[in-house]
N, C-alpha and C. Protein backbone atom coordinates (compact mmCIF):
# COMPACT_ATOMS: atom_id res chain seq x y z
N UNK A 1 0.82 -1.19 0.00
CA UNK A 1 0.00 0.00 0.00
C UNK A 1 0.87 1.26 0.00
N UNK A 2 1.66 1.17 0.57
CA UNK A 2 3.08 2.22 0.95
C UNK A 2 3.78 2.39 -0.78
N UNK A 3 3.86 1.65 -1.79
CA UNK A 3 4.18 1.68 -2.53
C UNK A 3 4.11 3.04 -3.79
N UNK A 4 3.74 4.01 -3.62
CA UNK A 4 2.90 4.55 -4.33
C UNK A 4 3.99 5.84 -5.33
N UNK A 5 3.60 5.41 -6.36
CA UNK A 5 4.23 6.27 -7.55
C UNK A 5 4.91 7.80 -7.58
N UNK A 6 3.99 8.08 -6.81
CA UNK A 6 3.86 9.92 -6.83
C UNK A 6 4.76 10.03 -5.49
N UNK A 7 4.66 8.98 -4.32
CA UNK A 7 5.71 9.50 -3.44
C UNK A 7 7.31 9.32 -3.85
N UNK A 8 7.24 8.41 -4.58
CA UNK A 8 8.89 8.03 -5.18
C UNK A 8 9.27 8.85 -5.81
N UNK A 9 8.07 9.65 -6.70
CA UNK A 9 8.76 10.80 -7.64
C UNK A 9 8.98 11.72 -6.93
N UNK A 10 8.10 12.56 -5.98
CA UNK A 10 8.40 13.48 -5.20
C UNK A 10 9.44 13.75 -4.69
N UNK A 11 9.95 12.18 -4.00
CA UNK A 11 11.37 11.72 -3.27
C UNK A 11 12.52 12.54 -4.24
N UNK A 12 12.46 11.94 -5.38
CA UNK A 12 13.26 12.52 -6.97
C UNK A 12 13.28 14.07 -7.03
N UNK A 13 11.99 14.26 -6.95
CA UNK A 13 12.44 15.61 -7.50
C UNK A 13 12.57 16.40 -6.51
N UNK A 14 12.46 16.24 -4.75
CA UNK A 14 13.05 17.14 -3.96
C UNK A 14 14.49 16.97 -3.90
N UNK A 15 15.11 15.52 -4.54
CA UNK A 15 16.47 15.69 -4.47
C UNK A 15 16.80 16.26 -5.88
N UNK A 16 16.37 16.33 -6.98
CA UNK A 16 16.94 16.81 -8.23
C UNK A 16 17.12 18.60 -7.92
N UNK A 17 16.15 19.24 -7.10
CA UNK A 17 15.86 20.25 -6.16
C UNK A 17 17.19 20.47 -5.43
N UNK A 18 17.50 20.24 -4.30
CA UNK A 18 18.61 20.13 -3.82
C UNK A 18 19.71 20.09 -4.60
N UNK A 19 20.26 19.25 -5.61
CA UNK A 19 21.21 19.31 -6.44
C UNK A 19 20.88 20.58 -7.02
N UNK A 20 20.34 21.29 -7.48
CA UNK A 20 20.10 22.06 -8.35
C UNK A 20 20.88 23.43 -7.75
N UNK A 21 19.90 23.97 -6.47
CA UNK A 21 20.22 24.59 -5.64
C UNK A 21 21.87 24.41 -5.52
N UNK A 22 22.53 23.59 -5.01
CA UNK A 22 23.78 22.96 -4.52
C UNK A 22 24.30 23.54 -6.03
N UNK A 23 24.20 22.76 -6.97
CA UNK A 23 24.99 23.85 -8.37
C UNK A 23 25.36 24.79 -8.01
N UNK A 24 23.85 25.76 -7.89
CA UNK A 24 23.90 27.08 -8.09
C UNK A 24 24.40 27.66 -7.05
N UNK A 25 24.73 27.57 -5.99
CA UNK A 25 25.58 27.92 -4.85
C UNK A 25 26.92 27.87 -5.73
N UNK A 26 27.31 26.32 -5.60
CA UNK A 26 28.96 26.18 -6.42
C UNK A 26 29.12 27.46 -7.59
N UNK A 27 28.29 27.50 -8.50
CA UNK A 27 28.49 28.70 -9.19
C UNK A 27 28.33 30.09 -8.72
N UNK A 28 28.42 30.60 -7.63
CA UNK A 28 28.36 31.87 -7.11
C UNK A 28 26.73 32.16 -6.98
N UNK A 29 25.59 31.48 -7.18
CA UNK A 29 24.67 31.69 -7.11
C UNK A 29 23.88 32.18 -5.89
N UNK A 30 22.92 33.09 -6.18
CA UNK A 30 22.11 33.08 -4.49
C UNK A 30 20.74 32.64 -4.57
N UNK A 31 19.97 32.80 -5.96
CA UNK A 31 18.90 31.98 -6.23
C UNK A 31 18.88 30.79 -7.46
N UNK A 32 17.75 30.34 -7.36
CA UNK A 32 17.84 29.23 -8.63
C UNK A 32 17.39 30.19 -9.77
N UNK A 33 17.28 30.08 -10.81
CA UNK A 33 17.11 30.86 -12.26
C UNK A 33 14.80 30.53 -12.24
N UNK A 34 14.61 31.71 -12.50
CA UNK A 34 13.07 31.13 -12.78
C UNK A 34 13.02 30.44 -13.25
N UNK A 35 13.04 30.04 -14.18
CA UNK A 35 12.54 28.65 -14.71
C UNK A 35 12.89 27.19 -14.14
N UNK A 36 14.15 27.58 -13.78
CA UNK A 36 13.42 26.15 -13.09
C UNK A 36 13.42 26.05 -11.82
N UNK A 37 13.36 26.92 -10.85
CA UNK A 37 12.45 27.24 -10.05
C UNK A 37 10.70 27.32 -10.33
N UNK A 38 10.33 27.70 -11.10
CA UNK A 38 8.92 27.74 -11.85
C UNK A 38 8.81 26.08 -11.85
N UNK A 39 9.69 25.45 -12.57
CA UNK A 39 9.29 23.66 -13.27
C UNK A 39 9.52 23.09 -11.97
N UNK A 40 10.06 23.36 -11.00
CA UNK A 40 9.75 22.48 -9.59
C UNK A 40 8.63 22.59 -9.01
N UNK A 41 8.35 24.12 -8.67
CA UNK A 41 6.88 23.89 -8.35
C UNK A 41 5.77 23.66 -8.62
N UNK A 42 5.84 23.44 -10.39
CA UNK A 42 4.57 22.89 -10.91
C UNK A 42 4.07 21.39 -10.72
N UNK A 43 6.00 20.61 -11.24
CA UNK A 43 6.32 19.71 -10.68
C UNK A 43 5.53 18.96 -9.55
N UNK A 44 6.04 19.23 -8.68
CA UNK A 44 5.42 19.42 -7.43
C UNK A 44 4.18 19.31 -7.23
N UNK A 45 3.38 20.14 -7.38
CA UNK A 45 2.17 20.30 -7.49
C UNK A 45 1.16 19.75 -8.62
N UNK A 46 1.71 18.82 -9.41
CA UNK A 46 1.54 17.78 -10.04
C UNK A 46 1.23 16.04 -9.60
N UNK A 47 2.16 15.98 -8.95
CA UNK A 47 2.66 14.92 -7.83
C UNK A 47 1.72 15.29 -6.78
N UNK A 48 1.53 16.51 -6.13
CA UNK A 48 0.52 16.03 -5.23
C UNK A 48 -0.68 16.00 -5.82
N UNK A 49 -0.95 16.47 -7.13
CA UNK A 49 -2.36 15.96 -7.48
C UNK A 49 -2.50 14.24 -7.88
N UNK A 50 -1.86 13.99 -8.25
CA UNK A 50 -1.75 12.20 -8.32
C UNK A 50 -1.48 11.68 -7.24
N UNK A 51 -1.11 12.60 -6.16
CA UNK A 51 -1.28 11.63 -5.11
C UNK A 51 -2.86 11.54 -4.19
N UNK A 52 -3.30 12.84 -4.15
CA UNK A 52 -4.74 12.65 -4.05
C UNK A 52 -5.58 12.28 -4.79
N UNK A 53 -5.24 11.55 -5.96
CA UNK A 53 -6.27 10.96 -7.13
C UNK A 53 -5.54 9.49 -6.32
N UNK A 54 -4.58 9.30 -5.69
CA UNK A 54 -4.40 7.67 -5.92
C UNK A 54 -4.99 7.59 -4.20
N UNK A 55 -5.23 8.97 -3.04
CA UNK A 55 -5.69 8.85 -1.87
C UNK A 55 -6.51 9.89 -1.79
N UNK A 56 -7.73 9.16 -2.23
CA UNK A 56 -9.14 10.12 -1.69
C UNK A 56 -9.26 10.26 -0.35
N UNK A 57 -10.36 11.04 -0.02
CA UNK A 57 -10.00 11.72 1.18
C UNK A 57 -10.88 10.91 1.95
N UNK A 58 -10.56 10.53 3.05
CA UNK A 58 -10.86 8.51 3.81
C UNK A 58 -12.13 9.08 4.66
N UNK A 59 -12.99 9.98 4.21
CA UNK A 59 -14.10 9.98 5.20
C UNK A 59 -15.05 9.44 4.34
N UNK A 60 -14.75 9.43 3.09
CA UNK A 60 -15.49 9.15 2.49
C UNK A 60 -15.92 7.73 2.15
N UNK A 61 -15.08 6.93 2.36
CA UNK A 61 -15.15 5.05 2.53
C UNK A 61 -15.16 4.91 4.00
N UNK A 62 -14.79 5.74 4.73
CA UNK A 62 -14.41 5.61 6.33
C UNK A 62 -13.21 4.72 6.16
N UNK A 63 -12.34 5.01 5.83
CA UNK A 63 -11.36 4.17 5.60
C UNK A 63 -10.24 4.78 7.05
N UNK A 64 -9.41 3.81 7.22
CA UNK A 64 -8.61 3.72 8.37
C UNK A 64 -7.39 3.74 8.00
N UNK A 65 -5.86 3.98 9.18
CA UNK A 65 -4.85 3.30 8.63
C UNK A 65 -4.16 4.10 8.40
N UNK A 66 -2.96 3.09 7.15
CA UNK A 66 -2.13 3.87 5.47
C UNK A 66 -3.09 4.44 5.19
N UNK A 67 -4.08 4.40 5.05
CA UNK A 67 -4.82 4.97 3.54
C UNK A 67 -4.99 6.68 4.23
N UNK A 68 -5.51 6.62 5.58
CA UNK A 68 -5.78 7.95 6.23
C UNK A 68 -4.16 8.84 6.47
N UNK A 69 -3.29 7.91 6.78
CA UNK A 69 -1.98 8.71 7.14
C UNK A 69 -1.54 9.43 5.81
N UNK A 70 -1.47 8.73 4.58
CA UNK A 70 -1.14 8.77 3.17
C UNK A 70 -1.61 10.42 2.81
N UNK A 71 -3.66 10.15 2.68
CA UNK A 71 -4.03 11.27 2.87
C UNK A 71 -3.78 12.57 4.05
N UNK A 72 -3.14 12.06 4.92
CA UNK A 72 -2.64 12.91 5.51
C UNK A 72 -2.08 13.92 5.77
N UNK A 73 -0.65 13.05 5.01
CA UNK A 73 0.46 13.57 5.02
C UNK A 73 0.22 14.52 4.00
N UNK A 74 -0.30 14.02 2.35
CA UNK A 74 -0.77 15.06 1.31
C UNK A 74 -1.38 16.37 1.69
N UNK A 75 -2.48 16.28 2.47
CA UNK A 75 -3.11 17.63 3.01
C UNK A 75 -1.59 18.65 3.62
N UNK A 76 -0.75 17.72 4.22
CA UNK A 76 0.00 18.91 5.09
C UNK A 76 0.88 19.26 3.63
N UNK A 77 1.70 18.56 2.78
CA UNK A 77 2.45 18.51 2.06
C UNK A 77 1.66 20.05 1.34
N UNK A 78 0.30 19.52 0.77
CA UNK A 78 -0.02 20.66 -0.19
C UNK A 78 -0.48 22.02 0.57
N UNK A 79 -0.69 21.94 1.80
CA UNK A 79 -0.55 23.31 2.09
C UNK A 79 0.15 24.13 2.80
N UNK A 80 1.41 23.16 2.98
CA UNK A 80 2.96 24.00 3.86
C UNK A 80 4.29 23.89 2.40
N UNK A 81 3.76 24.26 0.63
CA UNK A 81 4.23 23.42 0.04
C UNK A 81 5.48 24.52 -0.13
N UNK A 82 4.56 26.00 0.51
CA UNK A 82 6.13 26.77 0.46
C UNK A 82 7.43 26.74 0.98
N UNK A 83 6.60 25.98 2.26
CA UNK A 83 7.93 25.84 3.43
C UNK A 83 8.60 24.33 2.84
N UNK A 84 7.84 23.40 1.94
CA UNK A 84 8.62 22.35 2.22
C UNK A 84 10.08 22.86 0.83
N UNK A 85 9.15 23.74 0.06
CA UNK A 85 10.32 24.39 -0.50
C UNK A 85 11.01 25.24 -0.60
N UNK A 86 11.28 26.14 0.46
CA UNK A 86 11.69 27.40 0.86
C UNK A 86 13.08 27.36 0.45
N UNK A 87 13.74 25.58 0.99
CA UNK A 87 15.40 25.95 0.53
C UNK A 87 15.59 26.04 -0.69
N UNK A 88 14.73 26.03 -1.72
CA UNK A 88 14.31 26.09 -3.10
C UNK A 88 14.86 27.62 -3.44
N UNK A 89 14.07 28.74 -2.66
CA UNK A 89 14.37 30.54 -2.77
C UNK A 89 14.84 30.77 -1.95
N UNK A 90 15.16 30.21 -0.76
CA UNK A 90 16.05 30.76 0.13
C UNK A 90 17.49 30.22 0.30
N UNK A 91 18.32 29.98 -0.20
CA UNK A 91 19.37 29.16 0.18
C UNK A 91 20.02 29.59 1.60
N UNK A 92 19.45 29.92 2.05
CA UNK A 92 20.48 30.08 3.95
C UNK A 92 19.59 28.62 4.74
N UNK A 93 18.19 28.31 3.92
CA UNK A 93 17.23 27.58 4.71
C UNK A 93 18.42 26.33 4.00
N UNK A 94 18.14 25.51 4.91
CA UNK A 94 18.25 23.73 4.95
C UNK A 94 17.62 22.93 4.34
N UNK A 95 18.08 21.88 3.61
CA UNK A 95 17.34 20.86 2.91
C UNK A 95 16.42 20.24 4.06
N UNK A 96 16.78 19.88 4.79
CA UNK A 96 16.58 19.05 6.24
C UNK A 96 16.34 19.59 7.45
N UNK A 97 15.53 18.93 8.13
CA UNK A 97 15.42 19.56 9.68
C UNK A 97 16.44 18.79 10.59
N UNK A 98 17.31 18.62 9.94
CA UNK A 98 18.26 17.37 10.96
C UNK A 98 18.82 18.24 12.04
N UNK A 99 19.16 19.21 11.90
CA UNK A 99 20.03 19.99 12.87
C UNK A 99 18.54 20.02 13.97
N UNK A 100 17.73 20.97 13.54
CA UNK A 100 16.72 20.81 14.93
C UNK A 100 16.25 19.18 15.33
N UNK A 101 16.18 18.62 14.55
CA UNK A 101 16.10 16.83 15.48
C UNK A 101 17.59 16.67 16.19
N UNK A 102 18.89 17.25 15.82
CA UNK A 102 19.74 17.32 16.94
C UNK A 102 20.16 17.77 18.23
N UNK A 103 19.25 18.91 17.59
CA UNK A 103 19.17 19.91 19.21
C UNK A 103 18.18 19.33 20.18
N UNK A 104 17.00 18.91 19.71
CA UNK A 104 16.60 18.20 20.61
C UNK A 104 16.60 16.49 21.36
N UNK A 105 17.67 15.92 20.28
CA UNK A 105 18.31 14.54 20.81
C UNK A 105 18.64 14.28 22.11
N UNK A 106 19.69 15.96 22.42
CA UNK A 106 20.15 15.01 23.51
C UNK A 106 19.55 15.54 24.65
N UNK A 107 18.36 15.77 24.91
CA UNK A 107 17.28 16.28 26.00
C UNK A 107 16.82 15.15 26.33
N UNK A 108 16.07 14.48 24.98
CA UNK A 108 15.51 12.98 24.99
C UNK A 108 16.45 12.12 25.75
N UNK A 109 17.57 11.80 25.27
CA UNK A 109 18.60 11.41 26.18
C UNK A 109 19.11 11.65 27.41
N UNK A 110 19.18 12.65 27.80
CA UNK A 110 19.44 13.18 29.39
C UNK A 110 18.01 12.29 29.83
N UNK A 111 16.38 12.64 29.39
CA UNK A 111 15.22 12.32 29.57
C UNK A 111 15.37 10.41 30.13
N UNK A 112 15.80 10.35 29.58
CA UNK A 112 15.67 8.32 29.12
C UNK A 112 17.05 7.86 30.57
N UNK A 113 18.35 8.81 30.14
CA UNK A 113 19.15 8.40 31.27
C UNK A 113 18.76 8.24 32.48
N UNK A 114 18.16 9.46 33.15
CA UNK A 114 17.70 9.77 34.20
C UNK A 114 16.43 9.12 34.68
N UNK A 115 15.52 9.47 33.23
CA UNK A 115 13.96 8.71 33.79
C UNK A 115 13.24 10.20 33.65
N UNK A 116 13.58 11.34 34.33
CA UNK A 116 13.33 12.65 34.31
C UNK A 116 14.38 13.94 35.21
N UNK A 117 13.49 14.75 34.44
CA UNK A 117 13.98 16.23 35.21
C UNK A 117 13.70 16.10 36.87
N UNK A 118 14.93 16.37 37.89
CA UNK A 118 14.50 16.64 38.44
C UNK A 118 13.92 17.85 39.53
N UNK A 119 13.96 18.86 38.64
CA UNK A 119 13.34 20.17 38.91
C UNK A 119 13.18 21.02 37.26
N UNK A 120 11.84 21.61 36.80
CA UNK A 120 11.65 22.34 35.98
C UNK A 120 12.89 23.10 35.82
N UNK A 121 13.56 23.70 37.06
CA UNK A 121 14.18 24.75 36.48
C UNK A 121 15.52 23.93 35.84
N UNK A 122 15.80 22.86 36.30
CA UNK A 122 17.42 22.47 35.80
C UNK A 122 16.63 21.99 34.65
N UNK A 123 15.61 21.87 34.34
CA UNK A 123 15.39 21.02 32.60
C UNK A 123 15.33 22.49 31.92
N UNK A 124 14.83 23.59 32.44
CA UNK A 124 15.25 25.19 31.40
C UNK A 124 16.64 25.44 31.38
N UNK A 125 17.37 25.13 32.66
CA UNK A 125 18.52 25.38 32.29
C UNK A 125 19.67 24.65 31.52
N UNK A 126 19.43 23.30 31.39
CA UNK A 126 19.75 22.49 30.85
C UNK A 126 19.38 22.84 29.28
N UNK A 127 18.06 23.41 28.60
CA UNK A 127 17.70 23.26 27.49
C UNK A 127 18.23 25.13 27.12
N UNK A 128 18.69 25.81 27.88
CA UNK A 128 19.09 27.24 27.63
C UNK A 128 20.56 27.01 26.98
N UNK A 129 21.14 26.47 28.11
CA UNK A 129 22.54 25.80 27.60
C UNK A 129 22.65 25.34 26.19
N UNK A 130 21.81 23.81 26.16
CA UNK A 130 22.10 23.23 24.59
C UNK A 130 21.59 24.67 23.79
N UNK A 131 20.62 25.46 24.14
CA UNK A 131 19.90 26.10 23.00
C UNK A 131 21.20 27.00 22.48
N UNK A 132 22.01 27.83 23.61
CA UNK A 132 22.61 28.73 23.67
C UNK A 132 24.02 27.94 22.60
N UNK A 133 24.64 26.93 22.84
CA UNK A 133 26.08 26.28 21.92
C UNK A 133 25.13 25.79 20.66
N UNK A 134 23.90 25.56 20.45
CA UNK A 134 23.14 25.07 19.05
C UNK A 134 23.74 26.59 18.54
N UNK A 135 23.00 27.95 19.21
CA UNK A 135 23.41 28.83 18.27
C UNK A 135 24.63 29.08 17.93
N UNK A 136 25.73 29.05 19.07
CA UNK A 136 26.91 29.34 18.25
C UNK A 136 27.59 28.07 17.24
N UNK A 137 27.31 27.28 17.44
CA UNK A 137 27.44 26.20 16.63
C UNK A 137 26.74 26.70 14.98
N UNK A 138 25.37 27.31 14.75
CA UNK A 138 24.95 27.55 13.63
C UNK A 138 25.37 28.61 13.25
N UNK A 139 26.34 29.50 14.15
CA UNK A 139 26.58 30.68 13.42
C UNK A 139 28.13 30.58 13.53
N UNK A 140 28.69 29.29 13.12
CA UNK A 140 30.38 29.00 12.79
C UNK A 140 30.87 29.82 14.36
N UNK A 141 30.68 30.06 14.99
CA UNK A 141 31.15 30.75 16.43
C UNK A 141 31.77 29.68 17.14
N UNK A 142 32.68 30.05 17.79
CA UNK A 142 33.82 29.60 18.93
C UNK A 142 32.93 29.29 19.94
N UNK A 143 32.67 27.86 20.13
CA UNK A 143 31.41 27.40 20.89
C UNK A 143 32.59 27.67 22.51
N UNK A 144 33.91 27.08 22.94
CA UNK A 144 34.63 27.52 23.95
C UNK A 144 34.58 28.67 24.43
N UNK A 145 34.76 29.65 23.12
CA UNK A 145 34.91 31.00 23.55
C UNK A 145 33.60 31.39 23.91
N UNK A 146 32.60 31.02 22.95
CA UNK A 146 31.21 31.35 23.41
C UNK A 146 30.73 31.44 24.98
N UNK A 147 31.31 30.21 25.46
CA UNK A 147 30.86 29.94 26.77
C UNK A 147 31.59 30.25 27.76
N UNK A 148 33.11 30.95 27.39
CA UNK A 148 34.06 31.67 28.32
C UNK A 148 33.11 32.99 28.14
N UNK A 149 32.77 33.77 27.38
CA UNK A 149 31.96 35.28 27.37
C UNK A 149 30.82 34.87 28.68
N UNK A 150 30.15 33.56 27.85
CA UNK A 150 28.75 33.50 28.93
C UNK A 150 28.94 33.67 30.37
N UNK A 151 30.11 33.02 30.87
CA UNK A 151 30.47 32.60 31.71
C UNK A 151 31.05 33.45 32.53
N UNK A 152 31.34 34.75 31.97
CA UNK A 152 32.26 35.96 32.41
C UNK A 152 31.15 37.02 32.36
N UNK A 153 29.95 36.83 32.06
CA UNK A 153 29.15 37.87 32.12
C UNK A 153 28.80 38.64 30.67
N UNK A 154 29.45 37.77 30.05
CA UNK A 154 28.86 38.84 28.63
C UNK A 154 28.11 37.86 27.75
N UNK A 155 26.95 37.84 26.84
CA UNK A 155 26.46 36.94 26.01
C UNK A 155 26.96 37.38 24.74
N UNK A 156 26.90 36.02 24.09
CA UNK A 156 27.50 36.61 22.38
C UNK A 156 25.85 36.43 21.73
N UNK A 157 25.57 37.33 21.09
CA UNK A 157 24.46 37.22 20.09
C UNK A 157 24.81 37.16 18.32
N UNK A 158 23.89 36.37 18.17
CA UNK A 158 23.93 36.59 16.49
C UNK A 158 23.63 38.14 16.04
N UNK A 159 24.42 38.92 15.20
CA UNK A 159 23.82 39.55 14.63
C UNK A 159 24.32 40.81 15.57
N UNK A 160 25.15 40.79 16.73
CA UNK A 160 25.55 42.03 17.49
C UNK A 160 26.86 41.99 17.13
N UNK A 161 27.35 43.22 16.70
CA UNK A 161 28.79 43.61 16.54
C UNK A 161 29.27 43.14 17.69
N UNK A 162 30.58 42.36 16.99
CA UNK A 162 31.66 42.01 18.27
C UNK A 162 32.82 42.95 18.38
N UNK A 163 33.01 42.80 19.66
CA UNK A 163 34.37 44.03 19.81
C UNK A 163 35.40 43.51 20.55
């Protein structure tokens, strides 16, 4: 049931997407060229119409399951279809959400070691910390030095002149 045509292509053409992008970076680029920026999102929006022709919408059989998750997922796909392609016009955005499933890994983990927090405030302070080295980590920053400033009374921010 999982098998289905239109998700394999999709798979394809968010990576032919990505490569594309990835070119156009290597070539000094900051956007993709209209056109084929234009042919992805029609693309696109092609694929999700075959995918709701191959998953009608399950209230209508009362259908359960794959068949409801399938349709599911399509509803969110076709109406977040800017964000799922944003790294498409934006190249600073990410192919992937992997970095935020990293930041929150190792919470889950402290979570599972322990069993739990044992006070709200050490699980904020605990999640201020990771939040605080995620950022200097995303902004190429001296995660050491980062945390010698913190640590001395000064915060480093994105986006504030350093002196």
């Amino acid at each position: 049931m999982w098998n289905q045509g239109w998700a394999n292509d999709l798979a394809d053409l968010l990576i032919e997407a990505k490569i594309a992008v990835e070119e156009a970076i290597e070539g000094g680029g900051t956007t993709l060229d209209t056109a084929t920026l234009h042919s992805i999102r029609v693309r696109y929006g092609i694929l999700i119409a075959k995918g709701f022709t191959a998953n009608p919408d399950p209230t209508v059989g009362k259908r359960h399951g794959y068949a409801k998750k399938a349709y599911n997922l399509l509803v969110r796909l076709d109406a977040q279809r800017a964000d799922v392609l944003w790294f498409c016009s934006d190249f600073r955005a990410p192919f992937t959400n992997n970095q935020a499933e990293r930041d929150i890994r190792l919470v889950k983990l402290q979570q599972k070691i322990s069993g739990s927090w044992r006070t709200t405030a050490g699980a904020r302070d605990f999640c201020a910390i990771r939040s605080y080295i995620s950022t200097l980590k995303k902004n190429q920053h001296d995660v050491l030095g980062g945390l010698r400033l913190l640590f001395d009374g000064q915060v480093w921010l994105p986006g504030v002149a350093e002196t």
